[in-house]
N, C-alpha and C. Protein backbone atom coordinates (compact mmCIF):
# COMPACT_ATOMS: atom_id res chain seq x y z
N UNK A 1 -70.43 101.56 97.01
CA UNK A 1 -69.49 102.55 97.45
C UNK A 1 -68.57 102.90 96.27
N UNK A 2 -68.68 104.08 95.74
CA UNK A 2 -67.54 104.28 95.05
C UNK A 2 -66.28 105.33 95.23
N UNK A 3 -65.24 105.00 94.92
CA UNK A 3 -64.24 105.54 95.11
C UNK A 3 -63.16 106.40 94.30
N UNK A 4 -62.23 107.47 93.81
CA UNK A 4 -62.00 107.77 93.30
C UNK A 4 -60.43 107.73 92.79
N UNK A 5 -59.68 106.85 92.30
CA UNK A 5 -58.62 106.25 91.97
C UNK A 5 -57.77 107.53 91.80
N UNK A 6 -56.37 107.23 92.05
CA UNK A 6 -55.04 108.21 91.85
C UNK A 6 -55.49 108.43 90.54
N UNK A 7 -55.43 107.78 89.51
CA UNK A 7 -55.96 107.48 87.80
C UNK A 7 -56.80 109.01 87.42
N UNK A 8 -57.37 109.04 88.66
CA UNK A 8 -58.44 109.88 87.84
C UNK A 8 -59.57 108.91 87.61
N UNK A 9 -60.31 108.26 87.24
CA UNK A 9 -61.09 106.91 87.40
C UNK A 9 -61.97 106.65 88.74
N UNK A 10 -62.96 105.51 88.72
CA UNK A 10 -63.93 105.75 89.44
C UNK A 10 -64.34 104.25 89.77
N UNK A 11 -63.94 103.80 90.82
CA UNK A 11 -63.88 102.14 91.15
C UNK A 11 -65.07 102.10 91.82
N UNK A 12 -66.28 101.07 91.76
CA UNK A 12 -67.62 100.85 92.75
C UNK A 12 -67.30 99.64 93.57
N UNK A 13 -67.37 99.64 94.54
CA UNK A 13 -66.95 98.11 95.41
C UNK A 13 -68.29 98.01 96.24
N UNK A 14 -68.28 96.77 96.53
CA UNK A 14 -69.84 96.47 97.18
C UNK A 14 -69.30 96.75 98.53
N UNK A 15 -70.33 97.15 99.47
CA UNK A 15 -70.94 97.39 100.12
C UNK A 15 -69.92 96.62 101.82
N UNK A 16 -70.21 95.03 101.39
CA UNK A 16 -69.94 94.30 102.58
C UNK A 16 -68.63 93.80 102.27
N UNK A 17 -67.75 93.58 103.42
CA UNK A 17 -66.72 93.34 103.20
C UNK A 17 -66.40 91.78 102.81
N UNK A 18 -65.30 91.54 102.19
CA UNK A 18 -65.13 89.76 101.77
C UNK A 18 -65.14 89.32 103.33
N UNK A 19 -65.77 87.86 104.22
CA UNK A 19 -64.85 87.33 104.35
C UNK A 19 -64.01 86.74 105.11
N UNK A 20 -62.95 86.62 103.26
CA UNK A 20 -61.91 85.86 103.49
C UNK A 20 -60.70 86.86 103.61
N UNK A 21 -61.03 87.76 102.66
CA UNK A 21 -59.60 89.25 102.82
C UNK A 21 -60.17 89.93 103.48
N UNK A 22 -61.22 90.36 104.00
CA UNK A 22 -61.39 91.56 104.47
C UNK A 22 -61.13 92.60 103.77
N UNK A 23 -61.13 92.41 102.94
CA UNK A 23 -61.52 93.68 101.43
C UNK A 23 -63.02 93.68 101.32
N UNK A 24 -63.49 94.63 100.33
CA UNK A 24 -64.38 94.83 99.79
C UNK A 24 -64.23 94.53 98.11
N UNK A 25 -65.21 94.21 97.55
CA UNK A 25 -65.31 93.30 96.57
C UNK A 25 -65.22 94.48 94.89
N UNK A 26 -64.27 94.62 94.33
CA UNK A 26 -64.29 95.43 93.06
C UNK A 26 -65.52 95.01 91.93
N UNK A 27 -66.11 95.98 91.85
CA UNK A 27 -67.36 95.69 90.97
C UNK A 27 -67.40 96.58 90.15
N UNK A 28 -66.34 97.26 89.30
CA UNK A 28 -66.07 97.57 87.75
C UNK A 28 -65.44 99.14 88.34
N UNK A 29 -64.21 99.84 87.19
CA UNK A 29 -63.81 101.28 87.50
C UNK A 29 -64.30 101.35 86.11
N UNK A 30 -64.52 102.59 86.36
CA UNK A 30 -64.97 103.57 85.13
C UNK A 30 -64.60 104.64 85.00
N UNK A 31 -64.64 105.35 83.96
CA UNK A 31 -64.13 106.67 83.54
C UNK A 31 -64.80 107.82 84.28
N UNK A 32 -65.82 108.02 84.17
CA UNK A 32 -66.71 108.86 85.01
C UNK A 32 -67.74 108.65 85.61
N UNK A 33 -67.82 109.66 86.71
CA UNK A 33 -68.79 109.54 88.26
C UNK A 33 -70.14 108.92 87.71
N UNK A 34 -70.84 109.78 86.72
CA UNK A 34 -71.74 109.48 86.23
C UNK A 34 -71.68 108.08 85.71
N UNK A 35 -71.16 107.41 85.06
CA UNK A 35 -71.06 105.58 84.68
C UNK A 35 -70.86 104.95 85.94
N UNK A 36 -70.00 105.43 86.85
CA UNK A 36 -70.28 104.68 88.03
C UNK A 36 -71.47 104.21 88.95
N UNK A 37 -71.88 105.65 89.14
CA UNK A 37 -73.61 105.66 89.88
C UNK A 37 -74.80 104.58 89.04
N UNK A 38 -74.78 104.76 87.88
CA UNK A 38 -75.65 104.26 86.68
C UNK A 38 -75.28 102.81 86.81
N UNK A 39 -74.14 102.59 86.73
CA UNK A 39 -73.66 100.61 87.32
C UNK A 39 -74.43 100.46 88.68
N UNK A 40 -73.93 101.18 89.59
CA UNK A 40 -74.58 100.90 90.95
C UNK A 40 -76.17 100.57 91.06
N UNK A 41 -76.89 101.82 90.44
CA UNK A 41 -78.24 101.58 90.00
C UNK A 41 -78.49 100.15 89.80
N UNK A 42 -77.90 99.45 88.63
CA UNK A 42 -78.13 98.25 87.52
C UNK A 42 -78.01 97.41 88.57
N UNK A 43 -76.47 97.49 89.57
CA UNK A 43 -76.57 96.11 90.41
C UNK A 43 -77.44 96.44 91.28
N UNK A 44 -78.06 97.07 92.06
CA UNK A 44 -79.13 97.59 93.15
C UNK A 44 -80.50 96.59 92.53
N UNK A 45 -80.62 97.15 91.27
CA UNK A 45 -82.04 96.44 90.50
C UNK A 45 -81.65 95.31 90.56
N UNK A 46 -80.33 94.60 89.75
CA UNK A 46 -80.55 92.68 89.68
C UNK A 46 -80.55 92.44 91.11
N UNK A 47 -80.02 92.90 92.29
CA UNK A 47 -80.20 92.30 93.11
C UNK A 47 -81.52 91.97 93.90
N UNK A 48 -82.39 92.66 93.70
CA UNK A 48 -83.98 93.23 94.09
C UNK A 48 -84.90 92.20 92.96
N UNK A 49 -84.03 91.62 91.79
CA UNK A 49 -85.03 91.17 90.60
C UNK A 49 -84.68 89.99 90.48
């Protein structure tokens, strides 16, 4: 899931929620949409590999 920060910036958080907070888990912000999706990709694959 990614999201789009006040910043301007581009946060990916997984999917399922923690839990212990009941958050969802920060899994890297980035500068742009495009670096975000392309991370998501990468964790999609290690998780499958």
């Amino acid at each position: 899931m990614i999201r789009k920060l006040q910043s301007g910036e581009y946060r990916l958080y997984s999917i399922k929620k923690d839990a212990k907070t009941g958050r969802r888990r920060n899994l890297g912000t980035f500068k742009t949409l495009e670096a975000a999706k392309q991370h998501e990709r990468e964790v999609q694959f290690f998780k499958r590999h």
